[in-house]
N, C-alpha and C. Protein backbone atom coordinates (compact mmCIF):
# COMPACT_ATOMS: atom_id res chain seq x y z
N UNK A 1 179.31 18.17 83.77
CA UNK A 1 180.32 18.56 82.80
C UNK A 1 180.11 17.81 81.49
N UNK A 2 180.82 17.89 80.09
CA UNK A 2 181.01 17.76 79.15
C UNK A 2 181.80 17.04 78.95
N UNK A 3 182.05 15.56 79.40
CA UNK A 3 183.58 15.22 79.12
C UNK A 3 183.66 14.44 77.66
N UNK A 4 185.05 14.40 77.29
CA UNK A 4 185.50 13.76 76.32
C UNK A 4 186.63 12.25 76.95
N UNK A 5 186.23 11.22 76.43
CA UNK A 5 186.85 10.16 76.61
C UNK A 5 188.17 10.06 75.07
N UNK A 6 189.62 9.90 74.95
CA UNK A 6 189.89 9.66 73.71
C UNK A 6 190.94 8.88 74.11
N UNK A 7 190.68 7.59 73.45
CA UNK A 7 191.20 6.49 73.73
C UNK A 7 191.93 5.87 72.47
N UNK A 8 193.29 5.05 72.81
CA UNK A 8 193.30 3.76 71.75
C UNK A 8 193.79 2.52 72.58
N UNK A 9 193.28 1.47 71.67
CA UNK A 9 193.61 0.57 73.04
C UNK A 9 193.94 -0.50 71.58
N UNK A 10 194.70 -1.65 71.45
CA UNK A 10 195.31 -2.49 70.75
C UNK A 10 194.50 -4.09 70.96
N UNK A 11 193.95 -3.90 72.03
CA UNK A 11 193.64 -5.34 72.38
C UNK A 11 192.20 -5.56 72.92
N UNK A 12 191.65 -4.51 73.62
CA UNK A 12 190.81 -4.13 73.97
C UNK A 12 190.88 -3.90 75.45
N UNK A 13 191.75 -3.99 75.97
CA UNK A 13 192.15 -4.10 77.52
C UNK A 13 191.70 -2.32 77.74
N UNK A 14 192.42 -1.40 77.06
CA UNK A 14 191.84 0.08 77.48
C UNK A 14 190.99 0.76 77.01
N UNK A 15 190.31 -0.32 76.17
CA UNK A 15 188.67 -0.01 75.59
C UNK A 15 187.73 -0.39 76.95
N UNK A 16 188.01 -1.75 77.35
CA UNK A 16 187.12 -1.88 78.50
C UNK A 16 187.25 -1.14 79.26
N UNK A 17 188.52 -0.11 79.72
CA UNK A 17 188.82 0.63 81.22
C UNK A 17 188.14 2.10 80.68
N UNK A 18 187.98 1.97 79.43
CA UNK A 18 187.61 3.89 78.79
C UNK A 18 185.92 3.67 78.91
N UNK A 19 185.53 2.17 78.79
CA UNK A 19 183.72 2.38 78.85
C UNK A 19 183.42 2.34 80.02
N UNK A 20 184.36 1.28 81.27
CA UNK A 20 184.06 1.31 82.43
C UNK A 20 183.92 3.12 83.19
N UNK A 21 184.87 3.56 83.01
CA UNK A 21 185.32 5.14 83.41
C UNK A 21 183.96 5.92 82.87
N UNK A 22 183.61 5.65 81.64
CA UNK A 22 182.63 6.57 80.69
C UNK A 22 181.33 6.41 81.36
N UNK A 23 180.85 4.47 82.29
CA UNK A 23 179.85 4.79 82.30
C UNK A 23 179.62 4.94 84.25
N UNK A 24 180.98 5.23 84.78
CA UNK A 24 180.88 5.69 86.10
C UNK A 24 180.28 7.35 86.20
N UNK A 25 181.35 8.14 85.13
CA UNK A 25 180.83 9.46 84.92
C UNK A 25 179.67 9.86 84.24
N UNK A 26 179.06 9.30 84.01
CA UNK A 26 177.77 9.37 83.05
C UNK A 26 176.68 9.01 84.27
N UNK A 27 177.28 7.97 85.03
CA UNK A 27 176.05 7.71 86.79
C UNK A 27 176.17 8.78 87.50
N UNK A 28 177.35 9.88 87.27
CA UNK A 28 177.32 11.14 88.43
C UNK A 28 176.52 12.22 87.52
N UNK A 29 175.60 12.10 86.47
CA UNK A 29 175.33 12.90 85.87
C UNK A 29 175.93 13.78 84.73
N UNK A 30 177.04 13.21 84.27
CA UNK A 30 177.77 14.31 83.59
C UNK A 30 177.75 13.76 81.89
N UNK A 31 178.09 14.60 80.81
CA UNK A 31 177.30 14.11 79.49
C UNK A 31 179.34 12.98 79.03
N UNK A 32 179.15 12.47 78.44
CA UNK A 32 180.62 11.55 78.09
C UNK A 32 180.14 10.96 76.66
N UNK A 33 181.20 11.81 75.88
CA UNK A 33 181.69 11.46 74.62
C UNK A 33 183.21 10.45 74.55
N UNK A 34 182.87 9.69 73.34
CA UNK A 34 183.77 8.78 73.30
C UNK A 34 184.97 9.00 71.88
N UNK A 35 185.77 9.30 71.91
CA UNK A 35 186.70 8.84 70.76
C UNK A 35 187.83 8.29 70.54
N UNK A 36 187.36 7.17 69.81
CA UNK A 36 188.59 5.85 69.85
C UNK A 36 189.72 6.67 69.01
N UNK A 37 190.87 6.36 69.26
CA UNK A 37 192.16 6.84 68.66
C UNK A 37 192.56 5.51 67.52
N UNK A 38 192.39 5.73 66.15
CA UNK A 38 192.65 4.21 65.44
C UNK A 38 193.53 4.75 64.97
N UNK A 39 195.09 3.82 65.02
CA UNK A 39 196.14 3.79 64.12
C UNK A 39 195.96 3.28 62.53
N UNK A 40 196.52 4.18 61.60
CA UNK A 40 196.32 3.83 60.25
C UNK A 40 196.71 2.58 60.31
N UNK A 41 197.49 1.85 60.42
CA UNK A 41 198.24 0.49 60.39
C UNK A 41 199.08 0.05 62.01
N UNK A 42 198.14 -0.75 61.81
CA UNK A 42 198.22 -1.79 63.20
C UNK A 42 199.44 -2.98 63.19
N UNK A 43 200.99 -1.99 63.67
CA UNK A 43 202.27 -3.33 63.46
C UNK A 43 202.03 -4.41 64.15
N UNK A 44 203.05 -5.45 63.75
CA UNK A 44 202.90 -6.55 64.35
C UNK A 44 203.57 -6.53 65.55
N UNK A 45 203.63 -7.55 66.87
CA UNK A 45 204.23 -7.24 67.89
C UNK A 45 205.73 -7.06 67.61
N UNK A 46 206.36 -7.77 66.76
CA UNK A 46 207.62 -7.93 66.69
C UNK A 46 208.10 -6.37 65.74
N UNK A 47 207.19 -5.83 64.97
CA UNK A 47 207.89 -4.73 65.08
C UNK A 47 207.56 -3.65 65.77
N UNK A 48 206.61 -3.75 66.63
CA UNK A 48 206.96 -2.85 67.95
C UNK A 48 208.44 -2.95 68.92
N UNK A 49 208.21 -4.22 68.72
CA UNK A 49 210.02 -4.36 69.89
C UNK A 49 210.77 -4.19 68.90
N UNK A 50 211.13 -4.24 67.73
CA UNK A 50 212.14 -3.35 67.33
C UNK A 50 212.29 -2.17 66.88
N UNK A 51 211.00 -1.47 67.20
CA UNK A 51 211.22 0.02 67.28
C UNK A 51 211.78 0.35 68.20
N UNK A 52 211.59 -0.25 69.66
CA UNK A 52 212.41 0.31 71.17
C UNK A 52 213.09 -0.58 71.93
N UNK A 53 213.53 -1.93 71.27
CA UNK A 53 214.11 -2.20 72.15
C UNK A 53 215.56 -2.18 72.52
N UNK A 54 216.43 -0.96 71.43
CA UNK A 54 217.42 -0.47 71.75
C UNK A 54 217.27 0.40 72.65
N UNK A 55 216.04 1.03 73.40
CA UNK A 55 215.94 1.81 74.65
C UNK A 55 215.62 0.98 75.99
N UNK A 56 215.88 -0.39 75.79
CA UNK A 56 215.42 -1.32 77.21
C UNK A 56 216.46 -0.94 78.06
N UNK A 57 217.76 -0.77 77.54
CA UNK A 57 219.12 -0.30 78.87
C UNK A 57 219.24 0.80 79.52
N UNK A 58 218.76 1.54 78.56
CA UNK A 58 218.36 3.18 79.12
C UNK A 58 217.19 2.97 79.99
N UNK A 59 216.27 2.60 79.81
CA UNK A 59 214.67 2.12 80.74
C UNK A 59 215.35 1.78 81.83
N UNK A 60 216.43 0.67 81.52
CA UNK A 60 216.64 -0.04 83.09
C UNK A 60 217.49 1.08 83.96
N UNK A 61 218.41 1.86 83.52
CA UNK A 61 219.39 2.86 83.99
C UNK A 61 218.11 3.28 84.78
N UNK A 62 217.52 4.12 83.84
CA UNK A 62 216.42 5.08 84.39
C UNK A 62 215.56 4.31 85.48
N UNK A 63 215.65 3.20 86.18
CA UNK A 63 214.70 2.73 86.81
C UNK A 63 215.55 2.80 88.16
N UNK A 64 216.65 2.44 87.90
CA UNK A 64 217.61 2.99 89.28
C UNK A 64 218.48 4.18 89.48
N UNK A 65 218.60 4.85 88.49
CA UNK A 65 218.98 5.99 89.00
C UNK A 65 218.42 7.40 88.42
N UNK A 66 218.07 7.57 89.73
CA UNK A 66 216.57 8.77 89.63
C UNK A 66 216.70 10.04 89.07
N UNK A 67 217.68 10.65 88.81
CA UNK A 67 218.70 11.72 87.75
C UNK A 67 218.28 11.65 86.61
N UNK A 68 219.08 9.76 86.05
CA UNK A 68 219.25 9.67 84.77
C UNK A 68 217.64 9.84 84.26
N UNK A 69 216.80 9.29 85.66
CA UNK A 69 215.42 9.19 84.90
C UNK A 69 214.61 10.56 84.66
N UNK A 70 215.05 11.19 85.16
CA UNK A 70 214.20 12.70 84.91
C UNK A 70 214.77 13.14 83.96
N UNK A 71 216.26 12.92 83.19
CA UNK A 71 216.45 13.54 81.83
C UNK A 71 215.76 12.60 81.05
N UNK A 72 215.78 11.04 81.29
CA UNK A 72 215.04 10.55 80.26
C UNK A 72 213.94 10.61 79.73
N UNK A 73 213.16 11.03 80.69
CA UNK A 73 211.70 11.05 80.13
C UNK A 73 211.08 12.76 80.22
N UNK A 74 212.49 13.23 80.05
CA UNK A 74 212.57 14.53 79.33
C UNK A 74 212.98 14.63 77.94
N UNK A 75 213.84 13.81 77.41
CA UNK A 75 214.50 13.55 76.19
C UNK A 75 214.47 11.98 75.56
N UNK A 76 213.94 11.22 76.21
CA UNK A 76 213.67 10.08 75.59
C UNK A 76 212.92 9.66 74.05
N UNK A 77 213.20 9.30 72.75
CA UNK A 77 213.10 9.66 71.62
C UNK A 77 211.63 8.43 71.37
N UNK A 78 210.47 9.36 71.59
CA UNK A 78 209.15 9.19 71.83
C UNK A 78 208.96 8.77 69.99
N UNK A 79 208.38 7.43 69.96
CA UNK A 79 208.01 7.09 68.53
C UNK A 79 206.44 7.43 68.48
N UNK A 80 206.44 7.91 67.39
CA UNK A 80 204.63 8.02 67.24
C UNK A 80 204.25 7.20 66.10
N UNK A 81 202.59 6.95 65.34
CA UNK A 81 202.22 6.45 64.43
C UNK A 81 201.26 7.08 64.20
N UNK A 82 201.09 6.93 63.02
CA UNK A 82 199.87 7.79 61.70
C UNK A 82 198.75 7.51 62.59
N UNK A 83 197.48 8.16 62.79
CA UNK A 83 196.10 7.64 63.35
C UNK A 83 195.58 8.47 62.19
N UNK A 84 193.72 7.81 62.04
CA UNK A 84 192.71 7.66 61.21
C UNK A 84 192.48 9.40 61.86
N UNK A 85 191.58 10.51 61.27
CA UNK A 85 190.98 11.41 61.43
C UNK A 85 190.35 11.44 62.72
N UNK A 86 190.47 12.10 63.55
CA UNK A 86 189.83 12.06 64.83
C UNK A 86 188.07 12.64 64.87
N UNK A 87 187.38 11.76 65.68
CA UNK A 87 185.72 12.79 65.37
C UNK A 87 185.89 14.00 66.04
N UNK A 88 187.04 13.96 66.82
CA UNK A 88 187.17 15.45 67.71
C UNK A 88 187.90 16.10 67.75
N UNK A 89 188.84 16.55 67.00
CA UNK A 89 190.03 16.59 66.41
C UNK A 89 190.36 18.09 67.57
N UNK A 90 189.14 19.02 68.05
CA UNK A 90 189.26 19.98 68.63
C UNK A 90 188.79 20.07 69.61
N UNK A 91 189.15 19.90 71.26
CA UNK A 91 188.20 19.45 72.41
C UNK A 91 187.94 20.84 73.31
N UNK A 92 187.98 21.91 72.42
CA UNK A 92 187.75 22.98 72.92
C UNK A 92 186.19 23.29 73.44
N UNK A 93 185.52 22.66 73.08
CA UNK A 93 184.17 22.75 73.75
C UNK A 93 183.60 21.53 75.38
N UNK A 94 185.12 21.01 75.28
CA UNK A 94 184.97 20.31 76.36
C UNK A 94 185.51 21.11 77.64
N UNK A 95 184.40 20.32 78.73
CA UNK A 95 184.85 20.82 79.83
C UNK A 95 186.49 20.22 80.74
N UNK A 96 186.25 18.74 80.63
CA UNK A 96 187.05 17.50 80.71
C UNK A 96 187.58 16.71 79.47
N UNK A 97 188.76 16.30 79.53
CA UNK A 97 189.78 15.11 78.60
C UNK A 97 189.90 14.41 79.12
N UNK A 98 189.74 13.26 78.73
CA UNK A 98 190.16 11.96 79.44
C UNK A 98 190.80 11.49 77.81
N UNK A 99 191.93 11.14 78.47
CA UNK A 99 193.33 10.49 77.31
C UNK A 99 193.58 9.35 78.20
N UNK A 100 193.62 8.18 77.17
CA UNK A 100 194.15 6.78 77.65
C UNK A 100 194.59 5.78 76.71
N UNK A 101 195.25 4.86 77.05
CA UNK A 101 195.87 4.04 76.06
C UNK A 101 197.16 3.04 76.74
N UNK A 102 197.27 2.10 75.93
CA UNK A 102 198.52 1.11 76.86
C UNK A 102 199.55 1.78 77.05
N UNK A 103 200.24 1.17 78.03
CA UNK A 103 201.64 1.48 78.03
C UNK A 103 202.98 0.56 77.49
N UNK A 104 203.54 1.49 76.33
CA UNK A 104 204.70 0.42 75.47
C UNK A 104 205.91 1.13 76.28
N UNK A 105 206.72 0.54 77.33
CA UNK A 105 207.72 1.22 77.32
C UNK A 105 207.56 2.50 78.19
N UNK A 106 206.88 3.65 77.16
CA UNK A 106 206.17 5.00 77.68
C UNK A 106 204.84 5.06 77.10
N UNK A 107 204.62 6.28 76.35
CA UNK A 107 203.63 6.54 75.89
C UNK A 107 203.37 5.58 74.52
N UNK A 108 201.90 4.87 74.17
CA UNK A 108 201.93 4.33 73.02
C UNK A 108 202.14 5.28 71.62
N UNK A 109 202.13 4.83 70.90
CA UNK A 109 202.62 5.94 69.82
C UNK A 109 201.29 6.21 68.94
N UNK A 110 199.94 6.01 68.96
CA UNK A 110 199.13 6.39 68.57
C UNK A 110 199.26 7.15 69.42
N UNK A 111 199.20 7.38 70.66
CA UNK A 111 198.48 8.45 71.80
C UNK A 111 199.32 9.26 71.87
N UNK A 112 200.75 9.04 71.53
CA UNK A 112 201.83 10.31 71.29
C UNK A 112 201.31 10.76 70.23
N UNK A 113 200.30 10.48 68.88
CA UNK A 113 200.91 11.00 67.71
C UNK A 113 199.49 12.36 67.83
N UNK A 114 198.25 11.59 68.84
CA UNK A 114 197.59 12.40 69.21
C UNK A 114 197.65 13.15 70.22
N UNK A 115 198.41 13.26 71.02
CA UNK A 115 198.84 14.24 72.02
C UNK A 115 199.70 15.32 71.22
N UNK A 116 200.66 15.38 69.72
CA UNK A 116 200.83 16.02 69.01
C UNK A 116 199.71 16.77 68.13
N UNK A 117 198.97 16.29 67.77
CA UNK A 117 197.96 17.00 66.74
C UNK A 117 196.32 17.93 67.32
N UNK A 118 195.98 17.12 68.52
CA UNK A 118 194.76 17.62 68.95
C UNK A 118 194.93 18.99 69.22
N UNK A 119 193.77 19.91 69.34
CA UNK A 119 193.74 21.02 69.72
C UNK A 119 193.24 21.31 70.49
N UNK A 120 192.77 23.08 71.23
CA UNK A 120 191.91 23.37 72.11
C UNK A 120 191.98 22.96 73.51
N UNK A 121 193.58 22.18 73.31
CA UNK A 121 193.69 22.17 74.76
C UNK A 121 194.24 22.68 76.34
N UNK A 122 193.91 24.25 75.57
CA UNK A 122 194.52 25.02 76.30
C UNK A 122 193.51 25.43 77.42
N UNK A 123 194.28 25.57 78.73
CA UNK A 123 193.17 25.31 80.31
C UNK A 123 192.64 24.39 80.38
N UNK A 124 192.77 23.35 79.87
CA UNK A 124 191.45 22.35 80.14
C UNK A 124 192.01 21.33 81.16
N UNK A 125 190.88 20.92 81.89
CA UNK A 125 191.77 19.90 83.00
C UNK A 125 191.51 18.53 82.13
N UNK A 126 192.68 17.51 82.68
CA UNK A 126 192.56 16.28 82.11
C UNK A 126 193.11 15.19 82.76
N UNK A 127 192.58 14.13 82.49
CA UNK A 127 192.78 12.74 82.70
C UNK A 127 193.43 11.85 82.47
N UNK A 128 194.21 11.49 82.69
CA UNK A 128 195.36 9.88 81.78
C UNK A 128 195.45 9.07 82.77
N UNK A 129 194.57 7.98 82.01
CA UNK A 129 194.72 6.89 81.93
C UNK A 129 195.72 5.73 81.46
N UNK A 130 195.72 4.23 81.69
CA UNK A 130 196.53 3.32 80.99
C UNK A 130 196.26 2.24 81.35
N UNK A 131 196.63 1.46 80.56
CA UNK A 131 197.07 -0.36 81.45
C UNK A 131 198.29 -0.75 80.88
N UNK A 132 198.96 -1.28 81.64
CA UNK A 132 200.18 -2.20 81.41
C UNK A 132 199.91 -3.86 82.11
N UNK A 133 201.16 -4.34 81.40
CA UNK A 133 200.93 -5.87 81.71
C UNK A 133 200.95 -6.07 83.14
N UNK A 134 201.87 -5.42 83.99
CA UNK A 134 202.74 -6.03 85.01
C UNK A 134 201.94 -5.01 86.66
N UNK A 135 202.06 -5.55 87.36
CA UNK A 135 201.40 -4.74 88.53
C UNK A 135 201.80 -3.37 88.78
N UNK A 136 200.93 -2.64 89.95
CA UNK A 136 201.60 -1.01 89.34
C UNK A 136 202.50 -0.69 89.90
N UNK A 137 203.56 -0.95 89.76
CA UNK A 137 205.19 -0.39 90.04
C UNK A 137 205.65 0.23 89.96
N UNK A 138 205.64 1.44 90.81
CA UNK A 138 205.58 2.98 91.06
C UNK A 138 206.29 3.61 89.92
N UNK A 139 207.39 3.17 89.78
CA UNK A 139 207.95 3.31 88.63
C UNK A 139 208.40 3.15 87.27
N UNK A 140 208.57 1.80 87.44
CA UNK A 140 208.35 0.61 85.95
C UNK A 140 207.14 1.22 85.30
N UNK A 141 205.93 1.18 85.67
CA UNK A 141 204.80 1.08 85.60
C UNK A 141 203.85 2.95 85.07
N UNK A 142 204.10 3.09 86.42
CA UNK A 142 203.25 4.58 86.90
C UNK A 142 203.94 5.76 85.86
N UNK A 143 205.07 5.83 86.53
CA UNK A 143 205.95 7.12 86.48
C UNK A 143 206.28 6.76 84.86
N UNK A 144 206.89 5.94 84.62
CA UNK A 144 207.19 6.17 83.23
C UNK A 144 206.33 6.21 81.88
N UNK A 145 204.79 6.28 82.52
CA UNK A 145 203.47 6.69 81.44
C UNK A 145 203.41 8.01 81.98
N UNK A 146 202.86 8.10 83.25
CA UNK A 146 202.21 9.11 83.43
C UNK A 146 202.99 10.41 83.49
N UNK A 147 203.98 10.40 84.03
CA UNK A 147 205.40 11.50 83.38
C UNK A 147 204.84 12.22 81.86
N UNK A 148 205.50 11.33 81.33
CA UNK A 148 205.68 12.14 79.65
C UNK A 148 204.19 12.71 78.86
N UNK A 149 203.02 11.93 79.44
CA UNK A 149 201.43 12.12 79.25
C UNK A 149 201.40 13.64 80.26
N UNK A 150 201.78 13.87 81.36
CA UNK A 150 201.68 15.51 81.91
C UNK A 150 202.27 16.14 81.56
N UNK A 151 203.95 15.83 81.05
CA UNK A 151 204.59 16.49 80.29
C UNK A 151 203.66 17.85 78.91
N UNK A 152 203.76 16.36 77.74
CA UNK A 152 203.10 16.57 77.02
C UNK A 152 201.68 17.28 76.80
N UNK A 153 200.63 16.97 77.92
CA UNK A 153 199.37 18.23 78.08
C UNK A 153 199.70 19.26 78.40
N UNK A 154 200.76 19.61 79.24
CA UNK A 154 201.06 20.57 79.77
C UNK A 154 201.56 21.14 78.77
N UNK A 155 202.61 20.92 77.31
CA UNK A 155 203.31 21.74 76.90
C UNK A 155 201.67 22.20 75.79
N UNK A 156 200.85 21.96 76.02
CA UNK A 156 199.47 21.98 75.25
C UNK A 156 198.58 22.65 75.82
N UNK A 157 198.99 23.37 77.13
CA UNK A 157 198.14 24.30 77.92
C UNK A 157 197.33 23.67 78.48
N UNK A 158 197.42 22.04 78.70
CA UNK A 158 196.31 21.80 79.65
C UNK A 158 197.11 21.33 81.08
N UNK A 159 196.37 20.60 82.03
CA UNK A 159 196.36 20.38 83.13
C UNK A 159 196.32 18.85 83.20
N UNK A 160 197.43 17.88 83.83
CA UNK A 160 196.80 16.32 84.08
C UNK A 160 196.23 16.74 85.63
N UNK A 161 194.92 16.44 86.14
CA UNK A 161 194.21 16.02 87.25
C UNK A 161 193.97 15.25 87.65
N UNK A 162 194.21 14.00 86.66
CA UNK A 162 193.99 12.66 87.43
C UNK A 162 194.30 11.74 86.79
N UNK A 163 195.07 10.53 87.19
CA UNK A 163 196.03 9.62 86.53
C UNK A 163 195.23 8.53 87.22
N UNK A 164 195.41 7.53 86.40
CA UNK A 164 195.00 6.01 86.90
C UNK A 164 195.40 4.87 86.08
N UNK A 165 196.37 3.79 86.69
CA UNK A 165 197.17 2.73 85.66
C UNK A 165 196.52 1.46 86.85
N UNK A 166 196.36 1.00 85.36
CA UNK A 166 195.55 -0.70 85.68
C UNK A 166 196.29 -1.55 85.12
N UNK A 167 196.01 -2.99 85.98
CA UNK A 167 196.47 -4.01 85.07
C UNK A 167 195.93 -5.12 84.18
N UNK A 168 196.48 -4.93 83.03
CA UNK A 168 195.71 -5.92 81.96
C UNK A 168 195.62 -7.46 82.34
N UNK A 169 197.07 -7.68 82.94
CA UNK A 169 197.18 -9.33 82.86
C UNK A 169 197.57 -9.47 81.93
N UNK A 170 198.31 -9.01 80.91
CA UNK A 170 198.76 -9.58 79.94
C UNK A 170 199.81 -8.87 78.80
N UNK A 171 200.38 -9.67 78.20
CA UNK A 171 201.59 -9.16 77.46
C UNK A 171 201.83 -9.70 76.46
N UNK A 172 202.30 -9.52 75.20
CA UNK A 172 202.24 -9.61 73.45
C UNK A 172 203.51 -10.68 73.82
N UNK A 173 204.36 -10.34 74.42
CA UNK A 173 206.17 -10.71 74.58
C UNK A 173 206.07 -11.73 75.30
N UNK A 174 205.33 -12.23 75.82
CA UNK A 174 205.72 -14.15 76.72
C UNK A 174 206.26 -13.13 77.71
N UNK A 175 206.34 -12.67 78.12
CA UNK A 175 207.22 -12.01 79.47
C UNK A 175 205.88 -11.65 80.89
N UNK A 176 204.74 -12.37 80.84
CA UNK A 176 203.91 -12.61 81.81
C UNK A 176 204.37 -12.68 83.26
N UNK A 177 204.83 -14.37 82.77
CA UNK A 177 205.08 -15.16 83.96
C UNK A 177 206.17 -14.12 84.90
N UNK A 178 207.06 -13.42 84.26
CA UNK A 178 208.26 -12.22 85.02
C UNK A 178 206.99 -11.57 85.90
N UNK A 179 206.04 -10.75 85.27
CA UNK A 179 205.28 -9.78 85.81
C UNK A 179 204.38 -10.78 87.17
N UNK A 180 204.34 -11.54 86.97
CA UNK A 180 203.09 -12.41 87.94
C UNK A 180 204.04 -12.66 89.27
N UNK A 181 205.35 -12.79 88.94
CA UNK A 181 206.65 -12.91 90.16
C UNK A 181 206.76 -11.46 90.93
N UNK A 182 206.91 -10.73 89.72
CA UNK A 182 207.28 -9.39 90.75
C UNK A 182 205.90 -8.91 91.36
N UNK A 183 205.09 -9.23 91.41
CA UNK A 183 203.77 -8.75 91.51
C UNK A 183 203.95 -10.06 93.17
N UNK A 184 204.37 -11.04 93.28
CA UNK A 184 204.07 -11.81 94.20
C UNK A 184 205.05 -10.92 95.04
N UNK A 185 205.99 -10.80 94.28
CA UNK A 185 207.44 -10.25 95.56
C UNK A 185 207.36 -9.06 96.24
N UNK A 186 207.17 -7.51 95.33
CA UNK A 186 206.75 -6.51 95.52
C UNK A 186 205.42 -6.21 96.07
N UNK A 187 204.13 -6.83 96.23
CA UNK A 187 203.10 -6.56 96.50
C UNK A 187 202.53 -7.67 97.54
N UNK A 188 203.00 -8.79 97.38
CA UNK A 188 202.68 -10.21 97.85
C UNK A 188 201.52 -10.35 98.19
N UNK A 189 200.65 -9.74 96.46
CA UNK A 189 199.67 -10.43 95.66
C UNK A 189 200.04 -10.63 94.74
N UNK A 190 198.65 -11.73 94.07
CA UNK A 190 198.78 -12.17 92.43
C UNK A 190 198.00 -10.86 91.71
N UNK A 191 198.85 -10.80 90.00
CA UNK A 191 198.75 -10.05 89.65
C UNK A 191 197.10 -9.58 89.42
N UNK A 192 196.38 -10.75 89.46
CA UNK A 192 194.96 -10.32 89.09
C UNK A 192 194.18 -9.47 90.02
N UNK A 193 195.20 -9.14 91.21
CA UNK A 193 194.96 -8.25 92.19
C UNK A 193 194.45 -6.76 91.70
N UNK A 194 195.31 -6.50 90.65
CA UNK A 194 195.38 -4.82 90.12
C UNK A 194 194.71 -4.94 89.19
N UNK A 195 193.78 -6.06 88.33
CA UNK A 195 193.34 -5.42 87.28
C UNK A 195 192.50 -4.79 87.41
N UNK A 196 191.56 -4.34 85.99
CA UNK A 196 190.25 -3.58 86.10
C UNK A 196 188.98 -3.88 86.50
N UNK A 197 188.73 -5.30 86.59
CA UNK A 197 187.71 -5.82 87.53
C UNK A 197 187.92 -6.42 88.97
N UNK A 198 188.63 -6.18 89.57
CA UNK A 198 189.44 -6.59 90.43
C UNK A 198 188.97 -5.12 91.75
N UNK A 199 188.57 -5.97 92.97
CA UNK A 199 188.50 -4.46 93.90
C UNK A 199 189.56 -3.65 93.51
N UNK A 200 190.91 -3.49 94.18
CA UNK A 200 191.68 -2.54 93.78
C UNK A 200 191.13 -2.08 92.03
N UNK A 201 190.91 -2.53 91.45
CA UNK A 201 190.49 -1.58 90.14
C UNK A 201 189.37 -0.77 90.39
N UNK A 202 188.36 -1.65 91.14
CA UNK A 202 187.17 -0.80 91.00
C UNK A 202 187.18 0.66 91.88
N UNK A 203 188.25 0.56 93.09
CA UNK A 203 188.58 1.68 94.00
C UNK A 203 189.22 2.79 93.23
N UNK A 204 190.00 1.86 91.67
CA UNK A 204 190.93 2.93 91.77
C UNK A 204 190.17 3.93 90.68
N UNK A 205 189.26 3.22 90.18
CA UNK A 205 188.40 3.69 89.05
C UNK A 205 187.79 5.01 89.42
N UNK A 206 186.79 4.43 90.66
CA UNK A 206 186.09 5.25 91.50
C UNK A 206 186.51 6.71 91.75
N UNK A 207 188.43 6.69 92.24
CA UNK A 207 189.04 7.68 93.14
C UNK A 207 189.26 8.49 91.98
N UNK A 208 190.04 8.13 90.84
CA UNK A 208 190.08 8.59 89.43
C UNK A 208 188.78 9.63 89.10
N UNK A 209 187.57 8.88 89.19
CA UNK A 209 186.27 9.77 88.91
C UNK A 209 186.36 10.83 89.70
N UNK A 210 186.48 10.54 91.21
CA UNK A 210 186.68 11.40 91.95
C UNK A 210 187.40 13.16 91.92
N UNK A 211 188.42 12.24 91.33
CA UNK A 211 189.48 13.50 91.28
C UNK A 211 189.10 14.45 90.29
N UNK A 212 188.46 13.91 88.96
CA UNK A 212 187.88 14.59 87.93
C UNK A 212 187.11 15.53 88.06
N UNK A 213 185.86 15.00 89.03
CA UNK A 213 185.08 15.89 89.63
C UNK A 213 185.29 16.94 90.31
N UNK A 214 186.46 17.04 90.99
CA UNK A 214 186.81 18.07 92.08
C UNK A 214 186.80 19.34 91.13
């Protein structure tokens, strides 16, 4: 196949998981293009949290009650940001998408602002990816990226086929040490369990390729 990789990553944490992925599919034979997603202007951490962190109470609602959470991340007021010209602006000659990028909350807002503008992505099967700080917590974690990322392809005529969330180890906010606890309590491993070099990463990398292929 033809795939397209289109990534943004802030730190480099989902740059390493988009070359790792790029050069698994490229060992099964298949051709892999790369395009980084660059935000015109790169905020500082502190005004990322005050773009959303009047939605942390709603996040938490939505994390226990499973209702509120399916309207939310049906209607949840998704921030985007300006990105640089894309080299691929049209992935209609691709066979495969692979979309990835951190997770703020939900979707990062470069990768929302390109999940708005790209084209050609009608039938096409696709991929989303992510990393977040904190271990993968079915819900904290999983569900509240990968939700609004199938959402969103889908209202774009494509298909998500295969999802895969890793962990970075790390966080802009001092709020680590929280993630390294729930990761002992909920999983009873340390968080370096889930990252991307980490067996569980390399399995999950693998199964990810897998699914692409099918």
């Amino acid at each position: 196949m033809k795939i397209l990789i289109a990534y943004y990553s802030r730190r480099g944490h989902t740059e390493k998981l988009a070359e790792i992925i790029a050069k698994e599919l490229k060992s099964r034979g298949h051709t892999v293009i790369i395009d980084r997603i660059r935000a015109v202007r790169e905020p500082s951490k502190w005004v990322l949290l005050a773009k959303q962190i009047y939605t942390y109470p709603l996040i938490a609602l939505a994390l226990y009650n499973s209702s509120f959470r399916r309207w939310w991340l049906q209607h949840y007021p998704q921030v985007e940001a300006d990105i640089q010209p894309l080299a691929y602006p049209d992935v209609s000659e691709f066979d495969l998408v692979c979309i990835g990028g951190p997770k703020w909350a939900e979707i990062s807002y470069p990768v929302a602002r390109y999940l708005k503008q790209v084209k050609g992505m009608q039938n096409k099967k696709v991929g989303a990816f992510a990393t977040f700080g904190g271990p993968p917590l079915e819900v904290f974690e999983l569900e509240l990226i990968n939700k609004p990322v199938s959402d969103r392809v889908q209202r774009l005529g494509g298909t998500v086929v295969a999802t895969l969330g890793l962990s970075s180890a790390y966080h802009e906010l001092y709020i680590l040490p929280l993630m390294r606890i729930a990761s002992r309590i909920v999983f009873r491993r340390p968080l370096e369990s889930f990252t991307i070099d980490s067996e569980y990463g390399k399995e999950k990398i693998k199964g990810f390729c897998d699914r692409l292929a099918q």
